[in-house]
PDB file of N, CA and C in Angstrom:
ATOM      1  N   UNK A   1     112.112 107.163 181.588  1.00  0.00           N
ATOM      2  CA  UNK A   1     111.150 107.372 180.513  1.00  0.00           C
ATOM      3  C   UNK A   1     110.237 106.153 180.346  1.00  0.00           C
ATOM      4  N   UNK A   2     110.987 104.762 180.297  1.00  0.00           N
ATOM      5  CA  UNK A   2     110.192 103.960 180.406  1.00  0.00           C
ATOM      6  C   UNK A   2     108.941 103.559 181.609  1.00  0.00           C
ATOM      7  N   UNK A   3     109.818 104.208 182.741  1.00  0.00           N
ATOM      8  CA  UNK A   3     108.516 103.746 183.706  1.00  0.00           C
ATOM      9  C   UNK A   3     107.023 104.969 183.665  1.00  0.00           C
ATOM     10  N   UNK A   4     107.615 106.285 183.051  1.00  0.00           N
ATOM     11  CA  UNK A   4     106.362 107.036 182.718  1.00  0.00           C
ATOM     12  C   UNK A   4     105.985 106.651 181.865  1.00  0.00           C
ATOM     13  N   UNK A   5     105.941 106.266 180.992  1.00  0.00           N
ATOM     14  CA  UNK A   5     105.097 105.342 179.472  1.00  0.00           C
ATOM     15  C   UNK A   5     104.453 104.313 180.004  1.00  0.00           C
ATOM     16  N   UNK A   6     104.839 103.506 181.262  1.00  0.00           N
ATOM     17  CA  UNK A   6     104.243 102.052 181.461  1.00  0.00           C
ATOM     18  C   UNK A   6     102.738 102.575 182.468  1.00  0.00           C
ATOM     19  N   UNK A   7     103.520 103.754 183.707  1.00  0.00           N
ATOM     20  CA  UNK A   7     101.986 104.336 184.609  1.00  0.00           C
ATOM     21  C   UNK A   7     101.446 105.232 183.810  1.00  0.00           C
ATOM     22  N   UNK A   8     101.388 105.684 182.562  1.00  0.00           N
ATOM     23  CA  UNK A   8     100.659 105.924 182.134  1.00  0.00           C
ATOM     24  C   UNK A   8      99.766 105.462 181.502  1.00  0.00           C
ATOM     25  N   UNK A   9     100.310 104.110 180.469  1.00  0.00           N
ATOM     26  CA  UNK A   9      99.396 103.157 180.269  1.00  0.00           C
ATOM     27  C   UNK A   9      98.271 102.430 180.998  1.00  0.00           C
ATOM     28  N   UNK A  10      98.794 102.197 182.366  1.00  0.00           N
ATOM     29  CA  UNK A  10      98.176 101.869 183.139  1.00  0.00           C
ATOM     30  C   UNK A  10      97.127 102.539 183.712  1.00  0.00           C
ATOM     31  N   UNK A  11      96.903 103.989 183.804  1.00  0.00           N
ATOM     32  CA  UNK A  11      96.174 104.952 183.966  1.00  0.00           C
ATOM     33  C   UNK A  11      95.234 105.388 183.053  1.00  0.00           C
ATOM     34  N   UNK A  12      95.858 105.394 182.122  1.00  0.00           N
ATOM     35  CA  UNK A  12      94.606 105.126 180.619  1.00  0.00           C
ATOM     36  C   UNK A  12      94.069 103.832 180.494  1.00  0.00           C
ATOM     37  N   UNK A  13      94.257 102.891 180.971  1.00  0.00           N
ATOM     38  CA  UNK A  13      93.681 102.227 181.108  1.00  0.00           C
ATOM     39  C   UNK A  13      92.222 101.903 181.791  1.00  0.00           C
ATOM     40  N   UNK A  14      93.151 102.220 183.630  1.00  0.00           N
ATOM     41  CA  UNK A  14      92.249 102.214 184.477  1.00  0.00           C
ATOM     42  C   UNK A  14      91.074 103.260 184.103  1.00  0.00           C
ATOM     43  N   UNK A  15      91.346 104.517 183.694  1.00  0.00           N
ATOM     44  CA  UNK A  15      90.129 105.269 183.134  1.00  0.00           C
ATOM     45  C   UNK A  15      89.587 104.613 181.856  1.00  0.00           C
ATOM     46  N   UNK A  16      89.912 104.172 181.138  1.00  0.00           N
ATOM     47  CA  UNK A  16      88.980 103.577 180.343  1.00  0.00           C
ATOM     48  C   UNK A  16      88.092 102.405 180.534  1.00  0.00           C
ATOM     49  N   UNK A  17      88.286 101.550 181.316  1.00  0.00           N
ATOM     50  CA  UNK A  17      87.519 100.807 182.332  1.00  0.00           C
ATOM     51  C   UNK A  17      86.558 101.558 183.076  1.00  0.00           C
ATOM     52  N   UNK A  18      86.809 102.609 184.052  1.00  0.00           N
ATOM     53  CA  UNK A  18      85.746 102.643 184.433  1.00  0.00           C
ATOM     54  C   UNK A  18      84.872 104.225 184.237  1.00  0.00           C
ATOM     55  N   UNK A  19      85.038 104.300 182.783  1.00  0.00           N
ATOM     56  CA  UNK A  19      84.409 105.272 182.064  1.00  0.00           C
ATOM     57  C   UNK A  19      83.583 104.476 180.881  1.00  0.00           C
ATOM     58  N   UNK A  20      84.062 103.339 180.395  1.00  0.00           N
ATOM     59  CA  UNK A  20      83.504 102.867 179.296  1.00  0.00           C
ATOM     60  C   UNK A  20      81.562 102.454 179.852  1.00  0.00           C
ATOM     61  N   UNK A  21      81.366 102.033 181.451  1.00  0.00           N
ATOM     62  CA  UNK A  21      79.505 101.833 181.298  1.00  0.00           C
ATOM     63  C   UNK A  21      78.873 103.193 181.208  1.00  0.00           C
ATOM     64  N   UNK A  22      79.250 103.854 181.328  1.00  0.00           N
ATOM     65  CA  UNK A  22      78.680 105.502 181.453  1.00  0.00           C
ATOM     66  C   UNK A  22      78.731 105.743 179.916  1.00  0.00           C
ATOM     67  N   UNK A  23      80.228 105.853 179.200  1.00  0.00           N
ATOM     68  CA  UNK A  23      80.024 106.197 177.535  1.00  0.00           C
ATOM     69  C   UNK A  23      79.069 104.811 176.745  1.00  0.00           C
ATOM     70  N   UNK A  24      78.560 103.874 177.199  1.00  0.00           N
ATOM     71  CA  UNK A  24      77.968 102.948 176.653  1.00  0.00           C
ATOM     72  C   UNK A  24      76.323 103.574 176.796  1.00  0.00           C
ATOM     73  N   UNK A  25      76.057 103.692 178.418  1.00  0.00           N
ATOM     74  CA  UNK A  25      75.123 104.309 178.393  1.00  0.00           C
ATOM     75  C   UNK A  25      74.798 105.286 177.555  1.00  0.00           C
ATOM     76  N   UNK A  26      75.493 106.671 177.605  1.00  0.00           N
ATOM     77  CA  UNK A  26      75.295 107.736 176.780  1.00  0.00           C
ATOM     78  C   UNK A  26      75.127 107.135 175.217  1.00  0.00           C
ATOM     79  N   UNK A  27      76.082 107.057 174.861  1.00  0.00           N
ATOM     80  CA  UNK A  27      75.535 106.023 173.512  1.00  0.00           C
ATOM     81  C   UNK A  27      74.260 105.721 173.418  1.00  0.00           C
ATOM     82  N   UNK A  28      73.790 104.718 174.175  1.00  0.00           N
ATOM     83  CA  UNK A  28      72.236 104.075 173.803  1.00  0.00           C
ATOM     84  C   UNK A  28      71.122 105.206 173.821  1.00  0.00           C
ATOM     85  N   UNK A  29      71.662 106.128 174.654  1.00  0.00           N
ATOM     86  CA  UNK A  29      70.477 107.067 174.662  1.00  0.00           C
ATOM     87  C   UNK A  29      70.464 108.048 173.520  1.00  0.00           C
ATOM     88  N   UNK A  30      71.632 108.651 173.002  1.00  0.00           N
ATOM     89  CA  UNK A  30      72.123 109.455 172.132  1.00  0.00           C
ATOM     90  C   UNK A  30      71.408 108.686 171.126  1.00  0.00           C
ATOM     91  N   UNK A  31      71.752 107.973 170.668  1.00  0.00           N
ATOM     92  CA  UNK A  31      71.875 107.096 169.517  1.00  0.00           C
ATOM     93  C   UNK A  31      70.840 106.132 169.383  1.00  0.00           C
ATOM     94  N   UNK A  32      69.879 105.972 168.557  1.00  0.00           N
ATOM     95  CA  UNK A  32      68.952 105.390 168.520  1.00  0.00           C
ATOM     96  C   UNK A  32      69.408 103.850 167.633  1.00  0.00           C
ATOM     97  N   UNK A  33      69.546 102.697 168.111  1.00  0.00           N
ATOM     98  CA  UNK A  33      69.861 101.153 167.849  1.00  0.00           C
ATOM     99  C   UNK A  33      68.816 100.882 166.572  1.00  0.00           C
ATOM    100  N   UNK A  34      67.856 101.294 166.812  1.00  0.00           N
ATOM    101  CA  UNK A  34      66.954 100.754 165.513  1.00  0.00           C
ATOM    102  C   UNK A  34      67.120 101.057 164.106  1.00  0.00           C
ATOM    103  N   UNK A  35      67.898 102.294 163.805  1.00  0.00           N
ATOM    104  CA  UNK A  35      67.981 102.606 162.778  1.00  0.00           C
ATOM    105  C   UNK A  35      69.809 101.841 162.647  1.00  0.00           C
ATOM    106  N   UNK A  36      70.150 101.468 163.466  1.00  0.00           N
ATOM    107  CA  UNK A  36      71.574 100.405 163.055  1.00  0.00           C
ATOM    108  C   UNK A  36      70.922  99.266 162.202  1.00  0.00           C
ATOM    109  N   UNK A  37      70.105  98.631 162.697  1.00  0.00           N
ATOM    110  CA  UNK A  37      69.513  97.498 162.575  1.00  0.00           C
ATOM    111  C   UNK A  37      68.566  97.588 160.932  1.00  0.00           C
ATOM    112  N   UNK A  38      68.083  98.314 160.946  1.00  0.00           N
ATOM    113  CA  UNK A  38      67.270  98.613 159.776  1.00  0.00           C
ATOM    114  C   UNK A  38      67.811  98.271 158.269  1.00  0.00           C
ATOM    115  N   UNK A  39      67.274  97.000 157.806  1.00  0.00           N
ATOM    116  CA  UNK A  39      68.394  96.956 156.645  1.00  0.00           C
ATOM    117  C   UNK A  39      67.035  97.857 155.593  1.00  0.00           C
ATOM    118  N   UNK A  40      67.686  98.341 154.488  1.00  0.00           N
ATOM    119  CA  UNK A  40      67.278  99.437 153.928  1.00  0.00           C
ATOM    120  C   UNK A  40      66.864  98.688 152.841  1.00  0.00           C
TER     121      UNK A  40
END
């Protein structure tokens, strides 16, 4: 049990590494930065 908890961690990992420049991208485009910035 323990060694499926540890490659799995490790696997969620590795996908979150190399998924996070793509969801960063999508972000910036989705999401417009200027209105973060905008103090009101």
């Amino acid at each position: 049990m323990r060694n499926w908890a540890a490659y799995s961690l490790v696997v969620g990992l590795c996908v979150a590494i190399t998924l996070a420049p793509a969801l960063q991208r999508w972000a910036w485009l989705l999401y417009d930065a200027g209105d973060v910035c905008r103090v009101p």
